[in-house]
N, C-alpha and C. Protein backbone atom coordinates (compact mmCIF):
# COMPACT_ATOMS: atom_id res chain seq x y z
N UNK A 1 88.33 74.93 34.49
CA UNK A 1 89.52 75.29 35.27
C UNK A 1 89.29 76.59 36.01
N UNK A 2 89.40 76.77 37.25
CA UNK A 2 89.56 77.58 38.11
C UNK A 2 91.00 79.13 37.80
N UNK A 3 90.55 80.08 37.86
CA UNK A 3 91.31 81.06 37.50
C UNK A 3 92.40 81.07 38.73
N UNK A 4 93.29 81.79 38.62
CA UNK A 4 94.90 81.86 39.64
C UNK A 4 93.82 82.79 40.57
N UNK A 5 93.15 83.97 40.29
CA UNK A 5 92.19 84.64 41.40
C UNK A 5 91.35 83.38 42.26
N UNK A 6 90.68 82.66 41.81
CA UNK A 6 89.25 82.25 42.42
C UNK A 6 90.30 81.14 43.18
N UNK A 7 91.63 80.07 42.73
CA UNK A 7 92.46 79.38 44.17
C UNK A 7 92.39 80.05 44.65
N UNK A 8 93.11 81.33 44.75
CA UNK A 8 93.91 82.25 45.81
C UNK A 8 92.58 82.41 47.06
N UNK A 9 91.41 82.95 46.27
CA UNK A 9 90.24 83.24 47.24
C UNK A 9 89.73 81.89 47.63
N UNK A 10 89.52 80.62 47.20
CA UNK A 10 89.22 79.78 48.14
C UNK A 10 90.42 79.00 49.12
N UNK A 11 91.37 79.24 48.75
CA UNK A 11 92.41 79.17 49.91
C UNK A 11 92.54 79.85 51.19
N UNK A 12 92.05 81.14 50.86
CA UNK A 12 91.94 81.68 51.88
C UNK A 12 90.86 81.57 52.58
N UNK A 13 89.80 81.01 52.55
CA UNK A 13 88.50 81.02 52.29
C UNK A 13 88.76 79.61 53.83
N UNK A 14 89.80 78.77 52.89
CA UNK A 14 89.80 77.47 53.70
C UNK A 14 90.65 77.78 54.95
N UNK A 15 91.69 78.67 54.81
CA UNK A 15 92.36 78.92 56.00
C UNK A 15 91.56 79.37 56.99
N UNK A 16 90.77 80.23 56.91
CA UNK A 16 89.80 81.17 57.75
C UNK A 16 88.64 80.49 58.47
N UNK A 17 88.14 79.34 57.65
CA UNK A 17 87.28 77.98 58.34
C UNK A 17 88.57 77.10 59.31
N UNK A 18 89.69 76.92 59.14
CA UNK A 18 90.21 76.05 59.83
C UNK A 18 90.75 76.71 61.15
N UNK A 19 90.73 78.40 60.69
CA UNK A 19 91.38 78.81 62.06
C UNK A 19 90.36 79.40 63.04
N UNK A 20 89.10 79.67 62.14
CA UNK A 20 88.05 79.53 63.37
C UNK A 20 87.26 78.38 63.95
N UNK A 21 87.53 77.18 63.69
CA UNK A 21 87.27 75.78 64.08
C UNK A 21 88.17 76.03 64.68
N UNK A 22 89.45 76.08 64.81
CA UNK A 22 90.42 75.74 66.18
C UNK A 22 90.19 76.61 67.38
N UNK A 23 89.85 77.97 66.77
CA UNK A 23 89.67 78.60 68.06
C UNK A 23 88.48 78.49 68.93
N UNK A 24 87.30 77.54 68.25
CA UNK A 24 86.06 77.80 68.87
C UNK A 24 86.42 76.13 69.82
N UNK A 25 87.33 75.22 69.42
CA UNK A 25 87.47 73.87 70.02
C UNK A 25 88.42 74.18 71.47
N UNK A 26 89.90 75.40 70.99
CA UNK A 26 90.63 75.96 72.05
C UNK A 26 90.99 77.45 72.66
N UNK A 27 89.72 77.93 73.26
CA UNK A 27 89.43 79.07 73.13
C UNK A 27 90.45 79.54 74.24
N UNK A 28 91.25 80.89 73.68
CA UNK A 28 91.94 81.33 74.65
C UNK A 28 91.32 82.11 75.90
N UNK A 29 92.02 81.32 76.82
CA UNK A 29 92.11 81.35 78.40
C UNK A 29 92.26 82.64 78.83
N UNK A 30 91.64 83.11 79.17
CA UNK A 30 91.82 84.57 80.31
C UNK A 30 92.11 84.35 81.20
N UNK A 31 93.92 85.10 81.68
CA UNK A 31 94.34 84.59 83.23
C UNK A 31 95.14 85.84 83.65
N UNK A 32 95.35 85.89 84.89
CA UNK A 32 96.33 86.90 85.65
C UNK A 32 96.68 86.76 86.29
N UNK A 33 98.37 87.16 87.04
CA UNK A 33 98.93 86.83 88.15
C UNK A 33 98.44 87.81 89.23
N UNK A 34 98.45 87.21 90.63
CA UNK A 34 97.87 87.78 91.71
C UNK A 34 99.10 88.53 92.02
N UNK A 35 98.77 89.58 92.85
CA UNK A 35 100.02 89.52 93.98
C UNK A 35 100.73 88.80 94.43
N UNK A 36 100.70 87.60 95.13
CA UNK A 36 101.21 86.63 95.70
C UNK A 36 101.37 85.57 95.13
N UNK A 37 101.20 85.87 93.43
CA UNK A 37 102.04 84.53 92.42
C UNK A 37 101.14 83.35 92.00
N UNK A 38 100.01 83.70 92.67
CA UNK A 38 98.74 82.72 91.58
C UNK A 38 98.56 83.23 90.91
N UNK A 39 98.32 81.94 90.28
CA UNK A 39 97.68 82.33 88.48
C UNK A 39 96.33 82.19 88.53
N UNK A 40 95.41 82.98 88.16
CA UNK A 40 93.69 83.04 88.36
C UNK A 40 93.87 82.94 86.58
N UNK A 41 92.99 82.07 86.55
CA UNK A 41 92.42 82.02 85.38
C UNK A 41 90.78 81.97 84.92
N UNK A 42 90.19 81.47 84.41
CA UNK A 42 88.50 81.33 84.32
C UNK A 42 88.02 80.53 84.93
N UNK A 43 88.71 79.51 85.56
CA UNK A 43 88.43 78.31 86.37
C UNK A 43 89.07 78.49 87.37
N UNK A 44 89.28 79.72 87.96
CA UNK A 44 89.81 79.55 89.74
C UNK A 44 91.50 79.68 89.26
N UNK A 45 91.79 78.95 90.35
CA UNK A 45 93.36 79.35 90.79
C UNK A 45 93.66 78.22 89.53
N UNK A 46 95.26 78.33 88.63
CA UNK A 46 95.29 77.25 88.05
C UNK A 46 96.39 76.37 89.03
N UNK A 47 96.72 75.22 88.90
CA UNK A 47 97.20 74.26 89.53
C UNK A 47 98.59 73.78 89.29
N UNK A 48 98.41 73.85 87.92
CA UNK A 48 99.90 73.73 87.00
C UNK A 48 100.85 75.00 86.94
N UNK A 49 101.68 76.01 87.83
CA UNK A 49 102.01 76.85 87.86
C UNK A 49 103.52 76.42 88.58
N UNK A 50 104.42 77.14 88.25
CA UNK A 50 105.97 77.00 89.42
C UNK A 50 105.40 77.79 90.19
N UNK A 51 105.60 77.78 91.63
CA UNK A 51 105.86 78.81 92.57
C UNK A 51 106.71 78.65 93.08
N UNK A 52 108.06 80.07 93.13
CA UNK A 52 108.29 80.01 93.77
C UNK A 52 109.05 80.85 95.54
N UNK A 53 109.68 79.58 95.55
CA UNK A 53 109.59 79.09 97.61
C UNK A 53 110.60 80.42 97.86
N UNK A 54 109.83 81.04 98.49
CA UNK A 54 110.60 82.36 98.85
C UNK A 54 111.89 82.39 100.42
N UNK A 55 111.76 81.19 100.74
CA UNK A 55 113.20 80.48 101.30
C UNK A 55 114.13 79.79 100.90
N UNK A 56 114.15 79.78 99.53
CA UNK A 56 115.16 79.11 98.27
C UNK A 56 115.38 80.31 97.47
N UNK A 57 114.57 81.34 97.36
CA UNK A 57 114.62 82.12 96.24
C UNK A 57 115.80 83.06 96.85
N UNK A 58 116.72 82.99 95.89
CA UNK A 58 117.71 83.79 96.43
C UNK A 58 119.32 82.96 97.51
N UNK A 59 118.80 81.63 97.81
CA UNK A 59 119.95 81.24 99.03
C UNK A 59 121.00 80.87 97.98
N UNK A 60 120.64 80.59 96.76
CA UNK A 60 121.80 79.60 96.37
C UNK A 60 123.05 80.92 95.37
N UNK A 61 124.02 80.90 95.38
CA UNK A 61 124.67 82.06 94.39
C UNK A 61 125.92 82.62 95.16
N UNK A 62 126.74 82.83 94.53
CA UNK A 62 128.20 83.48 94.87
C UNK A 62 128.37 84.59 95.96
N UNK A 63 128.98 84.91 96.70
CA UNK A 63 129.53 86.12 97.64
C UNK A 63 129.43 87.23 97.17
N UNK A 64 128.42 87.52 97.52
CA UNK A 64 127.82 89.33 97.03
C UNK A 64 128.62 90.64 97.82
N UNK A 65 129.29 90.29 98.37
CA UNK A 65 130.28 91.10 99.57
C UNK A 65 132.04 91.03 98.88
N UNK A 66 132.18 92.25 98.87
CA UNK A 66 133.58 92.44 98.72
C UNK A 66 134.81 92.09 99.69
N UNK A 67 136.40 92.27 99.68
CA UNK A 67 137.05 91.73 100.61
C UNK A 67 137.13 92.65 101.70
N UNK A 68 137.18 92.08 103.04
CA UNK A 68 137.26 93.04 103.68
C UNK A 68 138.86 93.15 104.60
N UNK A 69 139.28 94.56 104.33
CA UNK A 69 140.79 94.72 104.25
C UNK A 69 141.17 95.06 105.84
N UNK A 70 140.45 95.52 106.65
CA UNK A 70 140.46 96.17 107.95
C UNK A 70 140.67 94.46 109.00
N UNK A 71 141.78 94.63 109.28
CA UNK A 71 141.99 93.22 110.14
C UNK A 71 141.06 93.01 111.50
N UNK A 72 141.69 94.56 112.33
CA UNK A 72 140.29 94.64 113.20
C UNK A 72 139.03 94.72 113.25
N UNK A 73 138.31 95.23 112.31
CA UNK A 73 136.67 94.95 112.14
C UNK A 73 136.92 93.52 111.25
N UNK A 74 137.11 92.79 110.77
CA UNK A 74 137.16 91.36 111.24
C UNK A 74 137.06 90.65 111.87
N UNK A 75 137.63 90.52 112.49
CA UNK A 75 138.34 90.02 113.90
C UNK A 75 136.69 90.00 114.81
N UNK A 76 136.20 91.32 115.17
CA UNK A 76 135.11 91.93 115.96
C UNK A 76 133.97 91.35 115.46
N UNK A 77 134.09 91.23 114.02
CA UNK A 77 132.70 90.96 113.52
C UNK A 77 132.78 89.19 113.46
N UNK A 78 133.77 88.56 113.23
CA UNK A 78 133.36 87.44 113.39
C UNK A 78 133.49 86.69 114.89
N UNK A 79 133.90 87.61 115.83
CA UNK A 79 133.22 87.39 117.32
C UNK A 79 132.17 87.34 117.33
N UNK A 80 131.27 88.34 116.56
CA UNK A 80 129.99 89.12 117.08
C UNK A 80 129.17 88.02 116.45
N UNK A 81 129.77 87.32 114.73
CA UNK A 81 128.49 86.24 114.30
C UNK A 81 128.54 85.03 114.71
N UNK A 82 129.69 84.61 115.57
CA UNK A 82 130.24 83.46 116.14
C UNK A 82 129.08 83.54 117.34
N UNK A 83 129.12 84.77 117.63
CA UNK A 83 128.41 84.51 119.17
C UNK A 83 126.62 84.47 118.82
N UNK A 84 126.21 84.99 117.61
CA UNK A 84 125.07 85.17 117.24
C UNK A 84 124.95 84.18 116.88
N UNK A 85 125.52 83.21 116.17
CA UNK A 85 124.83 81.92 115.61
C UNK A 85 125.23 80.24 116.41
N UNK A 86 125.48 80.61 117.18
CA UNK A 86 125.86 79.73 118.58
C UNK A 86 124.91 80.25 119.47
N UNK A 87 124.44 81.15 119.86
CA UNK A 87 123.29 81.90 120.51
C UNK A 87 122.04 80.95 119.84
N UNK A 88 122.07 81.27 118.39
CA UNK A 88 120.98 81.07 117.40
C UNK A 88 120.86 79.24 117.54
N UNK A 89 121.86 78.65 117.26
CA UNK A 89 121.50 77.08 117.43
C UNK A 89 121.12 76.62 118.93
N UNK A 90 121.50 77.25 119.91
CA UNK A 90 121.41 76.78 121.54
C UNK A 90 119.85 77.32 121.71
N UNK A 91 119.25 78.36 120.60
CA UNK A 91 117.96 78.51 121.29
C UNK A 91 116.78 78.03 120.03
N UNK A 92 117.35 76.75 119.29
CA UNK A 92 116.52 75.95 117.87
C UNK A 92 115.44 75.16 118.87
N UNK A 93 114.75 75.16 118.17
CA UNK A 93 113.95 74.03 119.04
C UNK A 93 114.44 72.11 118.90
N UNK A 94 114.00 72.15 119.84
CA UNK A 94 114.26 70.82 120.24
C UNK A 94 113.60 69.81 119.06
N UNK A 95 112.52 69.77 118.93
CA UNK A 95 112.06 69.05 117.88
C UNK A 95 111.34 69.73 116.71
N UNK A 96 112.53 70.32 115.64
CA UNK A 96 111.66 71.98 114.87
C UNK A 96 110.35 70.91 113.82
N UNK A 97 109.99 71.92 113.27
CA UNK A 97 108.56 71.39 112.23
C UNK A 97 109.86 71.80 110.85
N UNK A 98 109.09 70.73 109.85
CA UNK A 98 109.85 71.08 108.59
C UNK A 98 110.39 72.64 108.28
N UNK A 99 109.81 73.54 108.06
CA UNK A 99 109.68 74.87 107.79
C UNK A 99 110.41 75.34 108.80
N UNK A 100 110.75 75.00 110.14
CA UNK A 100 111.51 75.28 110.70
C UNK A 100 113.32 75.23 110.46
N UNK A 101 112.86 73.92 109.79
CA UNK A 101 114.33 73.50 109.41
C UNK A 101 115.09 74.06 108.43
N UNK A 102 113.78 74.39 107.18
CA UNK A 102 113.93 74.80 105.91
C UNK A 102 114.55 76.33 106.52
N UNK A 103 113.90 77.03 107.37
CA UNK A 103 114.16 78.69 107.44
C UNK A 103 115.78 78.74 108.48
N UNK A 104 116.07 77.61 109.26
CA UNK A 104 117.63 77.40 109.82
C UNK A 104 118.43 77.34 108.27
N UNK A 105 118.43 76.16 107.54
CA UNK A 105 119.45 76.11 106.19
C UNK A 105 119.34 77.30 105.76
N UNK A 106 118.37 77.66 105.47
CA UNK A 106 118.40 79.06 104.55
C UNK A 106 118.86 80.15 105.22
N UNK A 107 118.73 80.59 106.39
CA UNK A 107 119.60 81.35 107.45
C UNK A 107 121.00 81.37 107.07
N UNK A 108 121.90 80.12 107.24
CA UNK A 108 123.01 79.94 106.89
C UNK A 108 123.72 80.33 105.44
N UNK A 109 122.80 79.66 104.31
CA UNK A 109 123.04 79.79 103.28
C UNK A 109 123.34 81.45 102.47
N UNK A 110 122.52 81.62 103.33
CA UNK A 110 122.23 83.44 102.68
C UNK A 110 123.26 84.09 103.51
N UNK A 111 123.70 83.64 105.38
CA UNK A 111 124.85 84.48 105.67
C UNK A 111 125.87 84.04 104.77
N UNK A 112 126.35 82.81 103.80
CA UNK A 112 127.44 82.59 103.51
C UNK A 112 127.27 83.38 102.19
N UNK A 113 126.10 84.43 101.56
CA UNK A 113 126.07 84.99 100.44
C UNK A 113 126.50 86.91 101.09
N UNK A 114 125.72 86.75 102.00
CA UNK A 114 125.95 88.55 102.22
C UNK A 114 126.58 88.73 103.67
N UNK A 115 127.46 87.73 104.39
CA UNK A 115 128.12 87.99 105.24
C UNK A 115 129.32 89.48 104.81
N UNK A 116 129.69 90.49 105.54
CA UNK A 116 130.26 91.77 105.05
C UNK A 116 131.61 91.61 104.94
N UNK A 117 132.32 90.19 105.20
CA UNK A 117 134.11 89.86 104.91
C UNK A 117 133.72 89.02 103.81
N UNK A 118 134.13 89.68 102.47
CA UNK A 118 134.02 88.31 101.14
C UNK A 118 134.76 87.32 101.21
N UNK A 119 135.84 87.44 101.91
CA UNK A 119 136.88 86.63 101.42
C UNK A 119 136.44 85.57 102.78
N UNK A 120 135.81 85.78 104.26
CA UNK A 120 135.18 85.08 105.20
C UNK A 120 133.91 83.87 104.34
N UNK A 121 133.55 84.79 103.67
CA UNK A 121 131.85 84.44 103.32
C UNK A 121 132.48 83.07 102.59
N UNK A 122 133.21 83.41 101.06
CA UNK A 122 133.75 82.16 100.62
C UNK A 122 134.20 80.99 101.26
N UNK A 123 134.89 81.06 102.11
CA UNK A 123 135.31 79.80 103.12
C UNK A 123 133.77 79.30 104.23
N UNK A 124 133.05 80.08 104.18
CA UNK A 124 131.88 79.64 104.57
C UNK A 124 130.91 78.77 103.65
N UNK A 125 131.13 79.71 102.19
CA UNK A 125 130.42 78.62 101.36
C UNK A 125 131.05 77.14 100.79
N UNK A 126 132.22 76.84 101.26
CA UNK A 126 132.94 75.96 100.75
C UNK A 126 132.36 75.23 102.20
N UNK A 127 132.89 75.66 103.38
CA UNK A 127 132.61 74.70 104.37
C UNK A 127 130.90 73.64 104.36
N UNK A 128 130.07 74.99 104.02
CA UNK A 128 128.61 74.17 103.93
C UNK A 128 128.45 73.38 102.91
N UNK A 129 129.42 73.59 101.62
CA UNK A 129 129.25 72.65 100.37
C UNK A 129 130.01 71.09 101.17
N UNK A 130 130.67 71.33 101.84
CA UNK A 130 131.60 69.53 102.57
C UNK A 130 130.82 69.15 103.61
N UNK A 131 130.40 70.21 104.24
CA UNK A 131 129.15 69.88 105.73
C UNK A 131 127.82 70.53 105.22
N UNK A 132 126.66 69.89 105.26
CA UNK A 132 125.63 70.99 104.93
C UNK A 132 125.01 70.99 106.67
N UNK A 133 124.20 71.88 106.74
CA UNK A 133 123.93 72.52 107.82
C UNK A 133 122.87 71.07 107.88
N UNK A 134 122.91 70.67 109.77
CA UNK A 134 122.23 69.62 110.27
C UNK A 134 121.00 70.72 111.52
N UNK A 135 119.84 70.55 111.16
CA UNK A 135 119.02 71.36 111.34
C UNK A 135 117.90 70.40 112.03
N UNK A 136 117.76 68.70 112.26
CA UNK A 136 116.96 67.91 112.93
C UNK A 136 116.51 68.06 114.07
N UNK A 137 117.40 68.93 115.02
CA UNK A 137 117.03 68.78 116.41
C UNK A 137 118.32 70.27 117.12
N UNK A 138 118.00 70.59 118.21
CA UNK A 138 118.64 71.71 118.68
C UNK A 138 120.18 71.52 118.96
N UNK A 139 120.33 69.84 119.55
CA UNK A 139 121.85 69.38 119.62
C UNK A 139 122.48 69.13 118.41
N UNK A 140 121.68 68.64 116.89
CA UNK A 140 122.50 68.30 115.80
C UNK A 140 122.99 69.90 115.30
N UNK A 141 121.96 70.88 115.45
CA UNK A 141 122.60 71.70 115.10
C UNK A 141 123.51 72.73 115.53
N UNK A 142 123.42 72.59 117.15
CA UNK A 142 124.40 73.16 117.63
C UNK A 142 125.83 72.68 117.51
N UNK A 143 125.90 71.43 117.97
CA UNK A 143 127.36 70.56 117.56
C UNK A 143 127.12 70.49 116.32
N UNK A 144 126.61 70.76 115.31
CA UNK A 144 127.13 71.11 113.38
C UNK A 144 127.88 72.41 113.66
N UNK A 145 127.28 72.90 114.05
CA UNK A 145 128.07 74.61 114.09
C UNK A 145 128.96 74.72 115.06
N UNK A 146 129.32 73.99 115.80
CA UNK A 146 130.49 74.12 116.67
C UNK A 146 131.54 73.76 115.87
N UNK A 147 131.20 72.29 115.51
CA UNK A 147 132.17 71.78 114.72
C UNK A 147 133.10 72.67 113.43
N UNK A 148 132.20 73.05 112.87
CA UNK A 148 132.57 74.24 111.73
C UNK A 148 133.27 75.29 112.46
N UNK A 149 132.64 75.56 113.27
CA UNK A 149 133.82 76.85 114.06
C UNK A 149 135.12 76.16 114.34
N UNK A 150 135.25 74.98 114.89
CA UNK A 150 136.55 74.58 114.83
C UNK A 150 137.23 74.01 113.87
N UNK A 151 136.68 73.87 112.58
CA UNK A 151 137.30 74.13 111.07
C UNK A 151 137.68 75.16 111.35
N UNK A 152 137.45 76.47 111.04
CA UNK A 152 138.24 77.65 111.09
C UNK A 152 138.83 78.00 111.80
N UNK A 153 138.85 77.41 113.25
CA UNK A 153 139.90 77.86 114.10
C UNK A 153 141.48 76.79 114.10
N UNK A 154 141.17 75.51 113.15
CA UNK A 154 142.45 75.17 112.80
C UNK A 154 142.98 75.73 111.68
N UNK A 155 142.40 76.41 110.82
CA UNK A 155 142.94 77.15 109.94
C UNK A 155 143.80 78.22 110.46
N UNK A 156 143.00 78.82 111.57
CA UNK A 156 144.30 80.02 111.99
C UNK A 156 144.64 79.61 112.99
N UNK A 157 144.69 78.79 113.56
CA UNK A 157 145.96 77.78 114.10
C UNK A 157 145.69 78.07 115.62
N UNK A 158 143.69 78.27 115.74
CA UNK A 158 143.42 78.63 117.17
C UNK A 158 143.23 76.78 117.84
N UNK A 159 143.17 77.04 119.30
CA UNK A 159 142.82 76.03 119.68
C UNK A 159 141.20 75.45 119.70
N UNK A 160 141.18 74.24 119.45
CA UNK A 160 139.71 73.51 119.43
C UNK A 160 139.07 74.53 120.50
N UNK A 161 137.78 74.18 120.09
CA UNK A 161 136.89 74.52 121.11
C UNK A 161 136.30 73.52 121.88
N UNK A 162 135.78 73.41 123.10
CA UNK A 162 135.72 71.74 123.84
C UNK A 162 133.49 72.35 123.02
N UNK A 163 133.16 71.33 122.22
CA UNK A 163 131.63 71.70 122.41
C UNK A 163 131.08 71.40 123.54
N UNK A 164 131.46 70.49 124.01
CA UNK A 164 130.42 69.94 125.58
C UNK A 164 129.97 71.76 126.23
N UNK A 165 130.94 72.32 126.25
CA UNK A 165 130.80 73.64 127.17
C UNK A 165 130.36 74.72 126.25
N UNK A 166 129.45 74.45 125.63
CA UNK A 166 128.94 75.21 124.43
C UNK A 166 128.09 76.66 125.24
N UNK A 167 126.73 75.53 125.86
CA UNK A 167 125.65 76.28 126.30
C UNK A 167 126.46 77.17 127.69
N UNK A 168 127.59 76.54 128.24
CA UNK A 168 128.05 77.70 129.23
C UNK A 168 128.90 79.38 128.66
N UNK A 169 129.16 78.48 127.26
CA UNK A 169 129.86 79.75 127.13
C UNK A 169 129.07 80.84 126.28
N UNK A 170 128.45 80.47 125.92
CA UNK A 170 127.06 81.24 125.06
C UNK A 170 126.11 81.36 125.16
N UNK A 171 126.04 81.41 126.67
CA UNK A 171 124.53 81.40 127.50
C UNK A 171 123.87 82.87 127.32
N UNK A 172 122.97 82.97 127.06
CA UNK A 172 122.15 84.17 126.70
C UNK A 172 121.41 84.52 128.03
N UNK A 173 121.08 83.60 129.00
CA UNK A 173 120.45 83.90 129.90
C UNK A 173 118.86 84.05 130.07
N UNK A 174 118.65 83.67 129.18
CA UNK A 174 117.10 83.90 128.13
C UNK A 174 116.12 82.65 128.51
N UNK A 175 116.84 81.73 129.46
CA UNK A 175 116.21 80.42 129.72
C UNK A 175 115.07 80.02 128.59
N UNK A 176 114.02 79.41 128.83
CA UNK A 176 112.82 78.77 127.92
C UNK A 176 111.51 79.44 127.92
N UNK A 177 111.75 80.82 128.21
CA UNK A 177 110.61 81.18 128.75
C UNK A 177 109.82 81.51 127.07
N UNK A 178 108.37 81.38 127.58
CA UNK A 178 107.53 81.48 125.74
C UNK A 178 107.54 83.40 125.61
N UNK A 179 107.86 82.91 123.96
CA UNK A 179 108.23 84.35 122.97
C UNK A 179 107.25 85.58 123.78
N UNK A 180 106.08 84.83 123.83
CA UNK A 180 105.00 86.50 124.34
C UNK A 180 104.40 86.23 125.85
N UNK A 181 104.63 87.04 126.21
CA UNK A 181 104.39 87.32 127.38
C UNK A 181 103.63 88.91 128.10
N UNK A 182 102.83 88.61 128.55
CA UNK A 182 101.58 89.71 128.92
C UNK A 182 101.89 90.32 130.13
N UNK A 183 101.52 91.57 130.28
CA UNK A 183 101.93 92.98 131.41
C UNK A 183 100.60 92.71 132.09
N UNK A 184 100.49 92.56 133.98
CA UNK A 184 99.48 92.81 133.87
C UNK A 184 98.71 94.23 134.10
N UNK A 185 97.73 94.61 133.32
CA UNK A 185 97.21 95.73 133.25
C UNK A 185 97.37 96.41 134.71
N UNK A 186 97.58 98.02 134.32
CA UNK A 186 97.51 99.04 135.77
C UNK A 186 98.76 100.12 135.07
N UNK A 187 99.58 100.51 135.96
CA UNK A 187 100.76 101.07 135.97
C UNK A 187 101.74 100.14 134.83
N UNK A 188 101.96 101.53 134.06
CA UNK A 188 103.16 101.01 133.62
C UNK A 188 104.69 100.50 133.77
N UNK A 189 105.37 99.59 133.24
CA UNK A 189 106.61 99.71 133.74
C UNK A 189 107.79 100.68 133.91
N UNK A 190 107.71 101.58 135.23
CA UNK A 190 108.59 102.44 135.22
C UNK A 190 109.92 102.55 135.28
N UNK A 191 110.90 101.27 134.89
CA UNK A 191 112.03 101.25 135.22
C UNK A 191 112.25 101.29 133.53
N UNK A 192 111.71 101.30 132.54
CA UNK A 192 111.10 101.61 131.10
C UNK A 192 111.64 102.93 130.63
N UNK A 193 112.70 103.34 130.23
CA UNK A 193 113.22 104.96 129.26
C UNK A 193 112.75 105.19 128.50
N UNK A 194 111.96 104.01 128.21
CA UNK A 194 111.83 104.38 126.21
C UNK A 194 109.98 104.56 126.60
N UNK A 195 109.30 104.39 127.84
CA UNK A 195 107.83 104.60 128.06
C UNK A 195 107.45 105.75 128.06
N UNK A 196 106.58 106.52 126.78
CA UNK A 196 106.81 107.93 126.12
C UNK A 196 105.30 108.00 126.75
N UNK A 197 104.65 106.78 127.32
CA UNK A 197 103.14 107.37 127.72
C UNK A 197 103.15 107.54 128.98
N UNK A 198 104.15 107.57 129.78
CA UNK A 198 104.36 107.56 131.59
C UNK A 198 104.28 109.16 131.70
N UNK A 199 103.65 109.63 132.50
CA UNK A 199 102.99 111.23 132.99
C UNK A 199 104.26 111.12 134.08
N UNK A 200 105.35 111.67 133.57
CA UNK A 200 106.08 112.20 134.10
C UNK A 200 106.25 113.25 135.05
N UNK A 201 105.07 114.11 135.10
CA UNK A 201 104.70 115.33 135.96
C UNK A 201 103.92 115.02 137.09
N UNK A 202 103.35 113.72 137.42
CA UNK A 202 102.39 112.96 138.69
C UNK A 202 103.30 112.04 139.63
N UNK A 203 102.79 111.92 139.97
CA UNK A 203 103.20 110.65 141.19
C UNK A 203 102.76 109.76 140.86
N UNK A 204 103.66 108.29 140.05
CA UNK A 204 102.91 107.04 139.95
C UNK A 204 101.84 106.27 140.56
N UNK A 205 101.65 106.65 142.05
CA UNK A 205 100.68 106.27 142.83
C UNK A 205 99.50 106.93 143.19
N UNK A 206 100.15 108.39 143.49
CA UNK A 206 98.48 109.06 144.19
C UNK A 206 98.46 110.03 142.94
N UNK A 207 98.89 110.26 142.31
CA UNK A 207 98.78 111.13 140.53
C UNK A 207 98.67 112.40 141.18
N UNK A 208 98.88 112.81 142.16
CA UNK A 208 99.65 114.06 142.66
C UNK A 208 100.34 114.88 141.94
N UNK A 209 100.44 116.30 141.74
CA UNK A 209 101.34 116.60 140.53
C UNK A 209 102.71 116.93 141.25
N UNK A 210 103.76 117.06 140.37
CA UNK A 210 105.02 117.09 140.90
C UNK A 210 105.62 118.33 140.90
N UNK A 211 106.90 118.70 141.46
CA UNK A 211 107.17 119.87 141.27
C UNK A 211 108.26 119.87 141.59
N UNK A 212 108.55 120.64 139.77
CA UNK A 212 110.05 120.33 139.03
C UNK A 212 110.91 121.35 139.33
N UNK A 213 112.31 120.61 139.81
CA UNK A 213 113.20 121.42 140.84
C UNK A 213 113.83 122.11 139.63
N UNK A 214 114.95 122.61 140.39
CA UNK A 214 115.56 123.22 139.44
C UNK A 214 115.44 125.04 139.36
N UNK A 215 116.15 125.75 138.25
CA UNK A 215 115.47 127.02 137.99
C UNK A 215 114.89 127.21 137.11
């Protein structure tokens, strides 16, 4: 018969074989998160990870904005986002790419979280929970957002808005022209206030120096 000492020591004896057999069959993984939310592990990037979509992160959640009590800055400010996001759908593209569409919803979603009237923002998030924002093409989403504006304008008992006359009344003037556009090299543009490299003391043409009136 084995003494109560000599179990105790081959018990332990057996634990210590079984837990270094497991670790030599599942050896722990060395891994770290990147900056940008990969997981590097010993084998490269791992695959099985959430990431996440930093155009979801954050859209979904309650009115982070308090009520706002001032009738006139109301009033002003929802001119000002009325005209900004009627601006914003009249200049969507015509046929957007997914990610395009994804960054329009999420636009919306997030003004109906930190728009600066709480008690506005809520009736915004109720409206997109019955309509969700139609983001397919530049007309679905302009007439989506018209339409919604004239939800709220039967609430305060304004008259419809006709949409057909959308693009006349919210014309930006901005026609189709592409985002970048190139100067061609020489002289700068002098009709420019804010051009801090224009030699103000020459003559744009013959670089003549000038001479500053005054006393």
């Amino acid at each position: 018969m084995l003494s109560r000492f000599a179990r105790s020591f081959l018990a332990i004896i057996l634990a210590l074989v079984l837990l270094t057999t497991f670790a030599m069959l599942h050896p722990p993984s060395r891994a770290y998160m990147s900056w940008n939310g990969d997981l590097y592990g010993e084998g490269g990037v791992e695959q099985d990870i959430y990431h996440v979509d930093p155009l979801k992160s954050g859209v979904s959640g309650g009115v982070i904005m308090s009520k706002l009590g001032n009738e006139t800055a109301k009033s002003e400010l929802g001119r000002a986002t009325w005209k900004l996001l009627h601006t914003m759908t009249l200049r969507y593209p015509e046929d957007p790419a997914q990610d395009e569409r994804d960054a329009l919803d999420a636009y919306f979603r997030l003004s109906a979280r930190l728009y600066p009237c709480g008690e506005c923002a809520a009736e915004f998030q109720m409206l997109l929970k019955k309509f969700p924002p139609q983001t397919s093409s530049r007309r679905s989403a302009a007439n989506w957002l018209c339409f919604l504006h004239n939800q709220v304008n039967e609430r305060l008992l304004k008259p419809e808005f006709d949409c057909a006359h959308l693009d006349a009344t919210y014309d930006c003037g901005c026609g189709d022209a592409p985002i970048a556009t190139t100067k061609p090299a020489g002289r700068a543009d002098s009709s420019d206030p804010m051009d801090l490299e224009r030699d103000t003391s020459k003559d744009d043409l013959t670089g003549a120096g000038l001479i500053k009136g005054g006393r």
